[in-house]
Every structure is written in C-alpha cells, then in structure tokens.
N, C-alpha and C. Protein backbone atom coordinates (compact mmCIF):
# COMPACT_ATOMS: atom_id res chain seq x y z
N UNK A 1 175.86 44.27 77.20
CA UNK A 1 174.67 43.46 77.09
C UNK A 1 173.85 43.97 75.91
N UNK A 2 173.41 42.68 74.88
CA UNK A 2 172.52 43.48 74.03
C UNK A 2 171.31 43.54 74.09
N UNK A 3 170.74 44.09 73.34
CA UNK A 3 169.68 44.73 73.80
C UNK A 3 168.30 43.56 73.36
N UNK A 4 167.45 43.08 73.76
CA UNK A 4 166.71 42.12 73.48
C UNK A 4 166.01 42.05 72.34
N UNK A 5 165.85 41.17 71.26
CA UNK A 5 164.95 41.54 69.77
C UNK A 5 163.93 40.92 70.08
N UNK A 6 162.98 41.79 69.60
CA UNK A 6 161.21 41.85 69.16
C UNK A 6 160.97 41.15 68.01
N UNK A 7 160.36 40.17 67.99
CA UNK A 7 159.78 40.13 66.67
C UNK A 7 158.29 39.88 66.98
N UNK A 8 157.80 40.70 65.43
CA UNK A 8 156.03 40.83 65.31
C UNK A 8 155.69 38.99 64.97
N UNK A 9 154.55 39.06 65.54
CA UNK A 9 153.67 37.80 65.80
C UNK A 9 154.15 37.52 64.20
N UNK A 10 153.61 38.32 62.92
CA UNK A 10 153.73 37.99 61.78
C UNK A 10 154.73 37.76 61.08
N UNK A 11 155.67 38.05 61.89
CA UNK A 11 157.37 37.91 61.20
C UNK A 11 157.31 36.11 61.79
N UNK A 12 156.99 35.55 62.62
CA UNK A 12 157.04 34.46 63.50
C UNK A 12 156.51 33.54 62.30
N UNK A 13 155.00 34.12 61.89
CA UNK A 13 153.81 32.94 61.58
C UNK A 13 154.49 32.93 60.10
N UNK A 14 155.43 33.75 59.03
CA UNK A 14 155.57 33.54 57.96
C UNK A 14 156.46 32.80 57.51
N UNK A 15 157.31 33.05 58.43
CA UNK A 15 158.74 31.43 58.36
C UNK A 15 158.75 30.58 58.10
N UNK A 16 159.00 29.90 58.33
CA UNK A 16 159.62 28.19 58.35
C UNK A 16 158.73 27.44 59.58
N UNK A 17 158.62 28.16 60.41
CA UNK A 17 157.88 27.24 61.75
C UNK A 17 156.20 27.60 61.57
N UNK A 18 155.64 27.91 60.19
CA UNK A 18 154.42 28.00 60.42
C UNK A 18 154.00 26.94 59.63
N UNK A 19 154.71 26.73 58.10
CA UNK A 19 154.37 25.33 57.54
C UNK A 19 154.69 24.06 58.23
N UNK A 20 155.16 24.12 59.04
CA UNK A 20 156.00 22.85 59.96
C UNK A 20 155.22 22.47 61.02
N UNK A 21 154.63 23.74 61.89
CA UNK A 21 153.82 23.39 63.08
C UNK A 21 152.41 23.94 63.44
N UNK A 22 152.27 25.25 63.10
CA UNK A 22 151.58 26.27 63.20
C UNK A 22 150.47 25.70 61.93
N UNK A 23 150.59 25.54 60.58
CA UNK A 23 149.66 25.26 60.02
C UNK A 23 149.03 24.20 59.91
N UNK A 24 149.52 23.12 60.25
CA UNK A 24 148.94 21.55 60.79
C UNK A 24 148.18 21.91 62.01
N UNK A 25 148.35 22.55 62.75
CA UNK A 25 148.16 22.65 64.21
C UNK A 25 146.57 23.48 64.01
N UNK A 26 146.65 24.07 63.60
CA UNK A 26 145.55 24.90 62.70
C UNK A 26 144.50 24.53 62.01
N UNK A 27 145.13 23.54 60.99
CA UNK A 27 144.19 22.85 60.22
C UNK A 27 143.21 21.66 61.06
N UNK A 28 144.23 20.89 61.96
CA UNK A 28 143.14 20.12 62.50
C UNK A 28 142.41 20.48 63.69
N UNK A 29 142.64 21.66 64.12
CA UNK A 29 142.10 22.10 65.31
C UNK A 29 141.03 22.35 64.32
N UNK A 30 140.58 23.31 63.02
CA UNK A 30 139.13 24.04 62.38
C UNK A 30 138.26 22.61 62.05
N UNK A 31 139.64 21.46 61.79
CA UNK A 31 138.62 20.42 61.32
C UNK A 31 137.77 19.64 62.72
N UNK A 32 138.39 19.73 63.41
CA UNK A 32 138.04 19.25 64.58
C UNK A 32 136.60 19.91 65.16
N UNK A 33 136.83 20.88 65.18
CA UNK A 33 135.80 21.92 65.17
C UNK A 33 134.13 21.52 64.57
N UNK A 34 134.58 21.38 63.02
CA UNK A 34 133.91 21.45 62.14
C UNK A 34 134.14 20.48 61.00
N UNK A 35 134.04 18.86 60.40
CA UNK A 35 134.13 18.59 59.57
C UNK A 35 134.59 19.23 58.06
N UNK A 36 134.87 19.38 57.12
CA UNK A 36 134.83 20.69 56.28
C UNK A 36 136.09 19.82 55.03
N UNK A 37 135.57 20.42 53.28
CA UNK A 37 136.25 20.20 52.49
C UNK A 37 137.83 20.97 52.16
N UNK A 38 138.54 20.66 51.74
CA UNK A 38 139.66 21.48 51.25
C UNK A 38 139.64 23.07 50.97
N UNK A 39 138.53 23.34 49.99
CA UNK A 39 138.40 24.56 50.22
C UNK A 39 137.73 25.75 51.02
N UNK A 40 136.85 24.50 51.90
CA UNK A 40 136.01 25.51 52.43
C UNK A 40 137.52 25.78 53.77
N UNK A 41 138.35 24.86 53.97
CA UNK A 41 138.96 24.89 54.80
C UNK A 41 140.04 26.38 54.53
N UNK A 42 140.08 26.19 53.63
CA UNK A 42 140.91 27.60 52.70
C UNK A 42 140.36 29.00 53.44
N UNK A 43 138.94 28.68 53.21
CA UNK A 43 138.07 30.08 53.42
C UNK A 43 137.86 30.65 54.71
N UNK A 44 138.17 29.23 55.47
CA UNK A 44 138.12 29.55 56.84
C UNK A 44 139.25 30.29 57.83
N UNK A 45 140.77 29.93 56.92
CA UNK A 45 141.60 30.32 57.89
C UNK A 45 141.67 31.79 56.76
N UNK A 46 141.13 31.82 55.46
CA UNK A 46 141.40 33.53 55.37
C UNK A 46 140.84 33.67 55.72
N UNK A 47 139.61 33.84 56.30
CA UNK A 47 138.28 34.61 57.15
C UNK A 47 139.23 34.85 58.44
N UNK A 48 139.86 33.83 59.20
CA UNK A 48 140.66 33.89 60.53
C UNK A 48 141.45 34.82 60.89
N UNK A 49 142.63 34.41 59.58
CA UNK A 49 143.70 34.83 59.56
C UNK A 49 144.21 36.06 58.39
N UNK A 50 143.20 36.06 57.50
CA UNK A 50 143.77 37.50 56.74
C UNK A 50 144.74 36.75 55.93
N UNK A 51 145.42 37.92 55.87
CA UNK A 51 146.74 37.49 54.77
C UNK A 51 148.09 37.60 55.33
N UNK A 52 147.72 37.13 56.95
CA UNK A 52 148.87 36.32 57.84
C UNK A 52 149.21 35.59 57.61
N UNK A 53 148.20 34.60 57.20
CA UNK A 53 148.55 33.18 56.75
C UNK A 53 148.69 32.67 55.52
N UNK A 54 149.34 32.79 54.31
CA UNK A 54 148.62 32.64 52.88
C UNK A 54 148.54 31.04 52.75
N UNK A 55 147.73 30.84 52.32
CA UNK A 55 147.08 29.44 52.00
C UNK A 55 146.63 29.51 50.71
N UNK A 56 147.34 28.59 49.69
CA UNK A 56 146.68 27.90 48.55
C UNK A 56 146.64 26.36 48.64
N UNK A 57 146.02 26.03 47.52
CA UNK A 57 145.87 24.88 46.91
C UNK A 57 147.27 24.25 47.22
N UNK A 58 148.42 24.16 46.76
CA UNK A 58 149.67 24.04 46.72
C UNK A 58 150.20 23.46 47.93
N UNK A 59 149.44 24.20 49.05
CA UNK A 59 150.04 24.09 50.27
C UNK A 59 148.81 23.20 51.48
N UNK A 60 147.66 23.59 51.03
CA UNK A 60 146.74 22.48 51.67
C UNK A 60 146.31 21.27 51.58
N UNK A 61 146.16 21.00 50.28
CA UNK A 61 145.78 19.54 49.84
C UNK A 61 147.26 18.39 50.01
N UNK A 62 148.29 19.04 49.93
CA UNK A 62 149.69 18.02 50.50
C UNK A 62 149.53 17.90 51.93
N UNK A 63 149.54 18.58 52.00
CA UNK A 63 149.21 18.66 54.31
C UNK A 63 148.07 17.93 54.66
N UNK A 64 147.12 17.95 53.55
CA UNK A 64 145.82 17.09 54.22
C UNK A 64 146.05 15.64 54.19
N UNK A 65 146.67 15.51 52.63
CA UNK A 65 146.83 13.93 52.59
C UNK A 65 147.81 13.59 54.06
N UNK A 66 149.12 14.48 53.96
CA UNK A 66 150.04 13.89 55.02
C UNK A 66 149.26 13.60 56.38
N UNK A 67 148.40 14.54 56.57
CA UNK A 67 147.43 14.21 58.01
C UNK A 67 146.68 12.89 57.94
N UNK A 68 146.35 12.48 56.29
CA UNK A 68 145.44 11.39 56.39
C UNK A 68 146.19 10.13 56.44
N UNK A 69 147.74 10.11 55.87
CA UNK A 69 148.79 9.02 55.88
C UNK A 69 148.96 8.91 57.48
N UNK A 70 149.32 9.93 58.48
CA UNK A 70 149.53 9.60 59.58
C UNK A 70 148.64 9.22 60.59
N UNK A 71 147.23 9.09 59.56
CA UNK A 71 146.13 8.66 60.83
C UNK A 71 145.08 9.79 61.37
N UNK A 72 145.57 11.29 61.18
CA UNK A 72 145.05 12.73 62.05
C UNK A 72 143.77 12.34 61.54
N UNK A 73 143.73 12.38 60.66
CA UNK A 73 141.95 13.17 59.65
C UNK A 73 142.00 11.58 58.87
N UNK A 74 140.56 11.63 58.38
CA UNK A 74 140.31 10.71 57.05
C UNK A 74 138.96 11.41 56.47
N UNK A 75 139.07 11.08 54.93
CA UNK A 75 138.42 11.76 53.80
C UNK A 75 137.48 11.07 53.49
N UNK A 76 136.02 11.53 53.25
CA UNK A 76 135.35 11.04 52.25
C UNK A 76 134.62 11.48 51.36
N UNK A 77 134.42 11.28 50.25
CA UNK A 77 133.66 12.10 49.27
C UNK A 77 131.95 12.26 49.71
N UNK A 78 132.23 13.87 48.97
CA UNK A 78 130.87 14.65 49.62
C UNK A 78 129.64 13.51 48.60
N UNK A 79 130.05 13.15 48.02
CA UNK A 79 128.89 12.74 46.80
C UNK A 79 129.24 11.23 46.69
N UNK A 80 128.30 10.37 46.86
CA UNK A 80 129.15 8.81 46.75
C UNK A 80 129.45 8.15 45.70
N UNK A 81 128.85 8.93 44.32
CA UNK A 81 128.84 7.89 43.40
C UNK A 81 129.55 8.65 41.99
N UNK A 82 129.97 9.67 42.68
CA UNK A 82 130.84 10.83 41.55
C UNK A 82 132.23 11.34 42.42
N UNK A 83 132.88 11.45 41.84
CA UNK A 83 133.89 12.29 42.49
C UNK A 83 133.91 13.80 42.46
N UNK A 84 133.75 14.26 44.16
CA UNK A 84 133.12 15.81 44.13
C UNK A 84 134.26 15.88 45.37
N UNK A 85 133.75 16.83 46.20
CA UNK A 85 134.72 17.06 47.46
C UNK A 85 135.04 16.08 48.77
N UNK A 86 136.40 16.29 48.85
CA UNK A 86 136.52 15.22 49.68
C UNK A 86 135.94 15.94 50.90
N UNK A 87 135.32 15.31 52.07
CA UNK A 87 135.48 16.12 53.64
C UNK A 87 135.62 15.15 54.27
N UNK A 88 137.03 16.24 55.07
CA UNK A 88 138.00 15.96 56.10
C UNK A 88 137.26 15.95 57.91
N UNK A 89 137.74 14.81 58.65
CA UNK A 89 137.13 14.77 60.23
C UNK A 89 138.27 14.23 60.54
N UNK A 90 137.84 14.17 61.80
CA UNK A 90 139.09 14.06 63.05
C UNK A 90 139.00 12.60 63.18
N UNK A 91 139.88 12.22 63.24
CA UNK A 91 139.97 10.44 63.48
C UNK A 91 139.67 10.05 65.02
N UNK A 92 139.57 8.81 65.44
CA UNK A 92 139.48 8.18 66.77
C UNK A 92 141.06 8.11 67.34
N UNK A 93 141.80 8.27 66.06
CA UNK A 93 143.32 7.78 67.06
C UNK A 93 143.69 9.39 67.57
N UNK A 94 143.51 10.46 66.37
CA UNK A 94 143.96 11.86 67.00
C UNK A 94 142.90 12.66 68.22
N UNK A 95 141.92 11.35 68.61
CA UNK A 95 140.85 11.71 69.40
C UNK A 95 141.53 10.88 70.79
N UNK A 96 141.55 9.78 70.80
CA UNK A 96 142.43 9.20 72.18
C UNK A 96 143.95 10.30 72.42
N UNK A 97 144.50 10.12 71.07
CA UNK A 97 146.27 10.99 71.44
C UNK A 97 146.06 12.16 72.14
N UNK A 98 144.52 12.85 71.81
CA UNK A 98 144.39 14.29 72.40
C UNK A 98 144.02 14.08 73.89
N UNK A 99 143.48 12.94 73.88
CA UNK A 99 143.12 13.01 75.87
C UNK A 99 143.82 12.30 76.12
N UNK A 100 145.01 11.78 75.81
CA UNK A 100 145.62 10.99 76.36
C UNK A 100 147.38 12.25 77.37
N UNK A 101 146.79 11.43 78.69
CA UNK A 101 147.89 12.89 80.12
C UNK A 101 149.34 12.64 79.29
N UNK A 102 149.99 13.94 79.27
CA UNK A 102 151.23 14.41 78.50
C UNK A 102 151.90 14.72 80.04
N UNK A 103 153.24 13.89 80.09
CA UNK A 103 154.17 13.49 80.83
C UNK A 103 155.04 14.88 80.95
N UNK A 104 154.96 15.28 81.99
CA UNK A 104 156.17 16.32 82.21
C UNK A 104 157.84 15.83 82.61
N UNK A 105 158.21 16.64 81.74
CA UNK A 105 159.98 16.76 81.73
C UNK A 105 160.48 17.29 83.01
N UNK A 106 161.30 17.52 83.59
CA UNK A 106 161.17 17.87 84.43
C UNK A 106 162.83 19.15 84.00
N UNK A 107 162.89 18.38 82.59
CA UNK A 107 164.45 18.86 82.27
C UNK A 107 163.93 20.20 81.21
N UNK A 108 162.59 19.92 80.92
CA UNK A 108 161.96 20.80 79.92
C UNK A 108 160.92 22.03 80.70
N UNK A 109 160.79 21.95 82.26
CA UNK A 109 159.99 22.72 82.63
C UNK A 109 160.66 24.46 82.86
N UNK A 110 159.75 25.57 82.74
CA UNK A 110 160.61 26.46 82.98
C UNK A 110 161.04 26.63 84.08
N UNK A 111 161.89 27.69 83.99
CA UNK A 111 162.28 28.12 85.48
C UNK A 111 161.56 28.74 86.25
N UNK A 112 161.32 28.64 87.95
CA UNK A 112 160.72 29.35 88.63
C UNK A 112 161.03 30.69 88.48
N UNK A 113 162.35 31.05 88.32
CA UNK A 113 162.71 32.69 87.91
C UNK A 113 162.11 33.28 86.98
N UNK A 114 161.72 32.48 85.78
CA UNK A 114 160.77 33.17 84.25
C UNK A 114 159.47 33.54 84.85
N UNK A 115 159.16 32.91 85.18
CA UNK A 115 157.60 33.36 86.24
C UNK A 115 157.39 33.72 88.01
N UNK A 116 158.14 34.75 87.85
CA UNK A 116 157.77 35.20 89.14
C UNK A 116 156.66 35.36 90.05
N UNK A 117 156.54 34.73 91.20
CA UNK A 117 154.67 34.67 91.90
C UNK A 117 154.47 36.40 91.99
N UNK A 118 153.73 36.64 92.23
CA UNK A 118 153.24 38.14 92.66
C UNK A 118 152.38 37.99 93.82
C-alpha cells in the first residue's frame, strides 16, 4: 500500500485548477462583495492572497470580459463622458443562479464511511 501524498494548499492554487475555477470563483465573490474596477480588483486579491495568487493585467481583464459575455458581472465606466475605469457588479441573473436550491446527486454524494459520526 502506498503511502498517501500531501500536497500544500499552494501547490493546489498554482496549477491549472486555479485559472479555471478558483480564480473566477474569487473574482466574483470580491465583486459581489464590493463593486470595484480591474485594478483595484488586482489590489484586493494581493492584499488577500500574497503571492499565492499572481494576478496581472494579462490574466484579469480576459476573465472579466468572459464573466461579462456569460452574464456574471456587467461594466460601466467610472466617468460617463470619457473613457476612465470600467466598474464591475454582480448581475441579477448570477444573483437568482446563486439562490436558486442546487439538486443533490445522489451518485455524487460522499460516503457515509468518509465521515464518520462521533
């Protein structure tokens, strides 16, 4: 039998499954929170997250639009009659999807053995 592998929280968040789920998941939870532009959004998850998470330009402003194509967030400029910062809010549809009751699997639930009662 081998022996079980560890991995650190930060080996997890730097992969492949943090641009995919973990940093969307992230972004609209701070916006949700808090209305907020592109960069202040930057400042927020290094304030959070350190340099767990690296975040540039490169990697936020593509993720925001994709949130705004699928409906999550929508943008509007901080200034109306110049182009200055956009700020990002939580939409009405990612506001119903969030209260809307999530159906249990019954094929997806764990096992009573993983959680033993005490």
């Amino acid at each position: 039998m081998s022996a079980p592998t560890t991995r650190r929280v930060d080996e997890v968040l730097r992969g492949p499954i943090k641009s995919k789920t973990v940093f969307p998941v992230l972004l609209l939870h701070l916006i949700k929170e808090q209305p907020d532009h592109g960069y202040g959004l930057m400042q927020r998850i290094d304030t959070i997250c350190g340099d767990l998470v690296a975040v540039n330009t490169n990697k936020i402003y593509p993720l925001l639009r994709r949130l705004e194509e699928r409906g999550f967030v929508s943008a509007t400029w901080d200034h109306p009659t110049k182009r200055s910062r956009r700020v990002y809010s939580i939409t009405e549809l990612l506001t119903r999807r969030l209260r809307r009751p999530r159906r249990l699997r019954p094929d997806r639930l764990p096992s009573p053995v993983a959680f033993p009662m005490r």
